[in-house]
Every structure is written in structure tokens, then in C-alpha cells.
C-alpha atoms as a PDB file:
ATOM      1  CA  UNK A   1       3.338 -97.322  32.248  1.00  0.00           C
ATOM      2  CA  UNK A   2       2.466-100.763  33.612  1.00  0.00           C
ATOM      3  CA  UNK A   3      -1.049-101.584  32.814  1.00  0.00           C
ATOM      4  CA  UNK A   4      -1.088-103.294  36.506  1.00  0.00           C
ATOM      5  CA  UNK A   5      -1.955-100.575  39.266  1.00  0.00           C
ATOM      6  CA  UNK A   6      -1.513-100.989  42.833  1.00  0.00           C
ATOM      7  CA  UNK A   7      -2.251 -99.325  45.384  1.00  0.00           C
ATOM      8  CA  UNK A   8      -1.237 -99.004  48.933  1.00  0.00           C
ATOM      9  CA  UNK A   9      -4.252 -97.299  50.416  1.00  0.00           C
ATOM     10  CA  UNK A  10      -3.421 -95.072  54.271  1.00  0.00           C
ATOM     11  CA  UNK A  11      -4.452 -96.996  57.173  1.00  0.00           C
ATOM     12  CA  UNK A  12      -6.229-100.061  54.556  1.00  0.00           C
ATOM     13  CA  UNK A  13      -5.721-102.583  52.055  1.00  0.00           C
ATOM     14  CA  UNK A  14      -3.376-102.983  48.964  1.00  0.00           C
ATOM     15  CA  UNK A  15      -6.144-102.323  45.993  1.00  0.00           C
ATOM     16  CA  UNK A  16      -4.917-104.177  42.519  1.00  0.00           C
ATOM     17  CA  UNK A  17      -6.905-103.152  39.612  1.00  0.00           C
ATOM     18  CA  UNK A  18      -6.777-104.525  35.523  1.00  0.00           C
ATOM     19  CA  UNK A  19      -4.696-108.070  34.106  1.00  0.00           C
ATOM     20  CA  UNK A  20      -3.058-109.810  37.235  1.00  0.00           C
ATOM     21  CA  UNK A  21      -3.180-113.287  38.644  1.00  0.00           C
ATOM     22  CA  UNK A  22      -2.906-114.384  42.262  1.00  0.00           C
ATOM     23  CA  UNK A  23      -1.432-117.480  42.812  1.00  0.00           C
ATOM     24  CA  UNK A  24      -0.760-119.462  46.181  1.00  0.00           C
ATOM     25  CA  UNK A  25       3.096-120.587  47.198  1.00  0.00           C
ATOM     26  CA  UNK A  26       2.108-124.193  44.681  1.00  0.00           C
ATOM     27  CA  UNK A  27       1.337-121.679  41.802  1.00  0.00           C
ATOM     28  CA  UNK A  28      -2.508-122.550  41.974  1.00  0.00           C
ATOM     29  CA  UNK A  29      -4.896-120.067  40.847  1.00  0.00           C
ATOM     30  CA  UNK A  30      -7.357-118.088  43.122  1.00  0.00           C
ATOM     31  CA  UNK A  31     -10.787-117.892  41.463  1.00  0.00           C
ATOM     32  CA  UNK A  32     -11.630-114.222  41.473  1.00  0.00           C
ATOM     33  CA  UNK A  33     -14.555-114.546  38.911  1.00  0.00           C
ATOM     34  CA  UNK A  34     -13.888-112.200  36.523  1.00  0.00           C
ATOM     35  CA  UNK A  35     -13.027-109.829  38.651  1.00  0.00           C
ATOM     36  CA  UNK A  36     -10.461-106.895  37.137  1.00  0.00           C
ATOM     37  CA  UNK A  37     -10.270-105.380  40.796  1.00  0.00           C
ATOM     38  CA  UNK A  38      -9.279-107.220  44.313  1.00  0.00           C
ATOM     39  CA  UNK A  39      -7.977-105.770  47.742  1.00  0.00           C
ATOM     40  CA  UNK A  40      -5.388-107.445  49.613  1.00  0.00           C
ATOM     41  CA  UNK A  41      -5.070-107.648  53.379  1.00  0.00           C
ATOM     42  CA  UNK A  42      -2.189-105.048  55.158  1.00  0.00           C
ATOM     43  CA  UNK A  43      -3.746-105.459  58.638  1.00  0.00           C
ATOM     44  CA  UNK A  44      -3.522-109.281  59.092  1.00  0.00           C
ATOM     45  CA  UNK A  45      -7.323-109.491  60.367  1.00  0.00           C
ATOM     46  CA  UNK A  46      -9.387-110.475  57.495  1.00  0.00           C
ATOM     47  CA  UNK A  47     -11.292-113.766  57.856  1.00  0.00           C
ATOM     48  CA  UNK A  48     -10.800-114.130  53.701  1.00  0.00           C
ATOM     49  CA  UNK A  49      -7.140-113.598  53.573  1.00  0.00           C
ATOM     50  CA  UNK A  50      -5.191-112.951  51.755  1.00  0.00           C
ATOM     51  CA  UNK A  51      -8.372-110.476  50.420  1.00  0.00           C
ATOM     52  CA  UNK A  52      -9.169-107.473  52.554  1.00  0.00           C
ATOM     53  CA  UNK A  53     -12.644-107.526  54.109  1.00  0.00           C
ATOM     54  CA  UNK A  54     -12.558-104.484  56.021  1.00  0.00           C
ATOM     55  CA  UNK A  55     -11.607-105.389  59.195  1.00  0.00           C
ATOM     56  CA  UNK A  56      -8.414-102.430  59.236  1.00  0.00           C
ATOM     57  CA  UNK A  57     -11.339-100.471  59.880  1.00  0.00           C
ATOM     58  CA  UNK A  58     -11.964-101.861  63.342  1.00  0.00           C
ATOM     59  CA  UNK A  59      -9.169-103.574  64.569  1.00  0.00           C
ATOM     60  CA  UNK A  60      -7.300 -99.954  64.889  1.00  0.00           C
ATOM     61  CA  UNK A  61      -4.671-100.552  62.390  1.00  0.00           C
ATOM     62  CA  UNK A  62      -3.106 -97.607  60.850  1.00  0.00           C
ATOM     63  CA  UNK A  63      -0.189 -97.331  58.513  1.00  0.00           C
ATOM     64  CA  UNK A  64       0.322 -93.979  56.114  1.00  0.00           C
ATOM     65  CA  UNK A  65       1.471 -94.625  53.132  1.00  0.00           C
ATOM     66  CA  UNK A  66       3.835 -92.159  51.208  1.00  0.00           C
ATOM     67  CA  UNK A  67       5.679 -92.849  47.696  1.00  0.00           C
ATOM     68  CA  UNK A  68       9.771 -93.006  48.076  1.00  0.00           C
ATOM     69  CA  UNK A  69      12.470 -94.421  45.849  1.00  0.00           C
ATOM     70  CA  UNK A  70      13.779 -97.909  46.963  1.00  0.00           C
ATOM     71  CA  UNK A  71      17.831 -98.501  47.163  1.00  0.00           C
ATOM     72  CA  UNK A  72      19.807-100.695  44.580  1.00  0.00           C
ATOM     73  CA  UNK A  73      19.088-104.108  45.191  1.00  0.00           C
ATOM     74  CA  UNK A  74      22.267-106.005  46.257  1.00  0.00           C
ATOM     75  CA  UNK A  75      23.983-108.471  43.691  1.00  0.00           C
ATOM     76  CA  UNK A  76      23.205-111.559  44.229  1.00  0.00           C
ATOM     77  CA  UNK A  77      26.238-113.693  44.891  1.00  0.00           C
END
């Protein structure tokens, strides 16, 4: 088992929990502080993207989420 979690909360944010990194498209760092928990945005709202600050919860977005296997990626040519 992956000692990463994520998860795709219904109708919210992606919640990451335990050892990651998030990096921006130059491979910089975020600061997160020590935290060992973030939430990233699914709604495209948040003032703080790409970290959730609760605005799914008002702008009416809703999404259910439910677990399914993905097909075999294609070969890459």
C-alpha cells in the first residue's frame, strides 16, 4: 500500500494526506509548513488555488465520486 492517500471527496476537494510534495509546472516547491495534510481544488473557485478553500460548498458544484478500474494505457509510439 502506498503510504500517499488521496482522496476524491463527493461534491469537494481532492484531500492528500502523509509524504508528498507539490510542485508548480518550473518544479518549485509550495511551502505548506509542515503540513502532512492539504486539499486541492475540484471546483475551480478557490481564491488559493490550487488549495481548496471551501468555496464547492457555495458555488453549487457537485461531482460524486465512485472507485472504477482505469483501461490499459496506450503504448506510446
Amino acid at each position: 500500500m502506498a503510504a500517499t492517500r488521496i482522496t476524491v471527496n463527493h461534491n469537494g476537494s481532492i484531500r492528500v494526506e502523509d509524504d508528498f510534495e507539490v510542485v508548480d509546472p518550473e518544479g518549485k516547491s509550495f511551502g505548506l509548513s509542515g503540513r502532512t495534510t492539504i486539499s486541492l481544488c475540484r471546483c475551480g473557485h478557490s481564491s488559493n488555488k490550487p488549495f481548496c478553500d471551501g468555496s464547492h460548498k457555495t458555488c453549487g458544484f457537485t461531482d460524486t465520486v465512485a472507485a472504477r478500474e482505469l483501461p490499459v494505457p496506450k503504448p506510446k509510439l
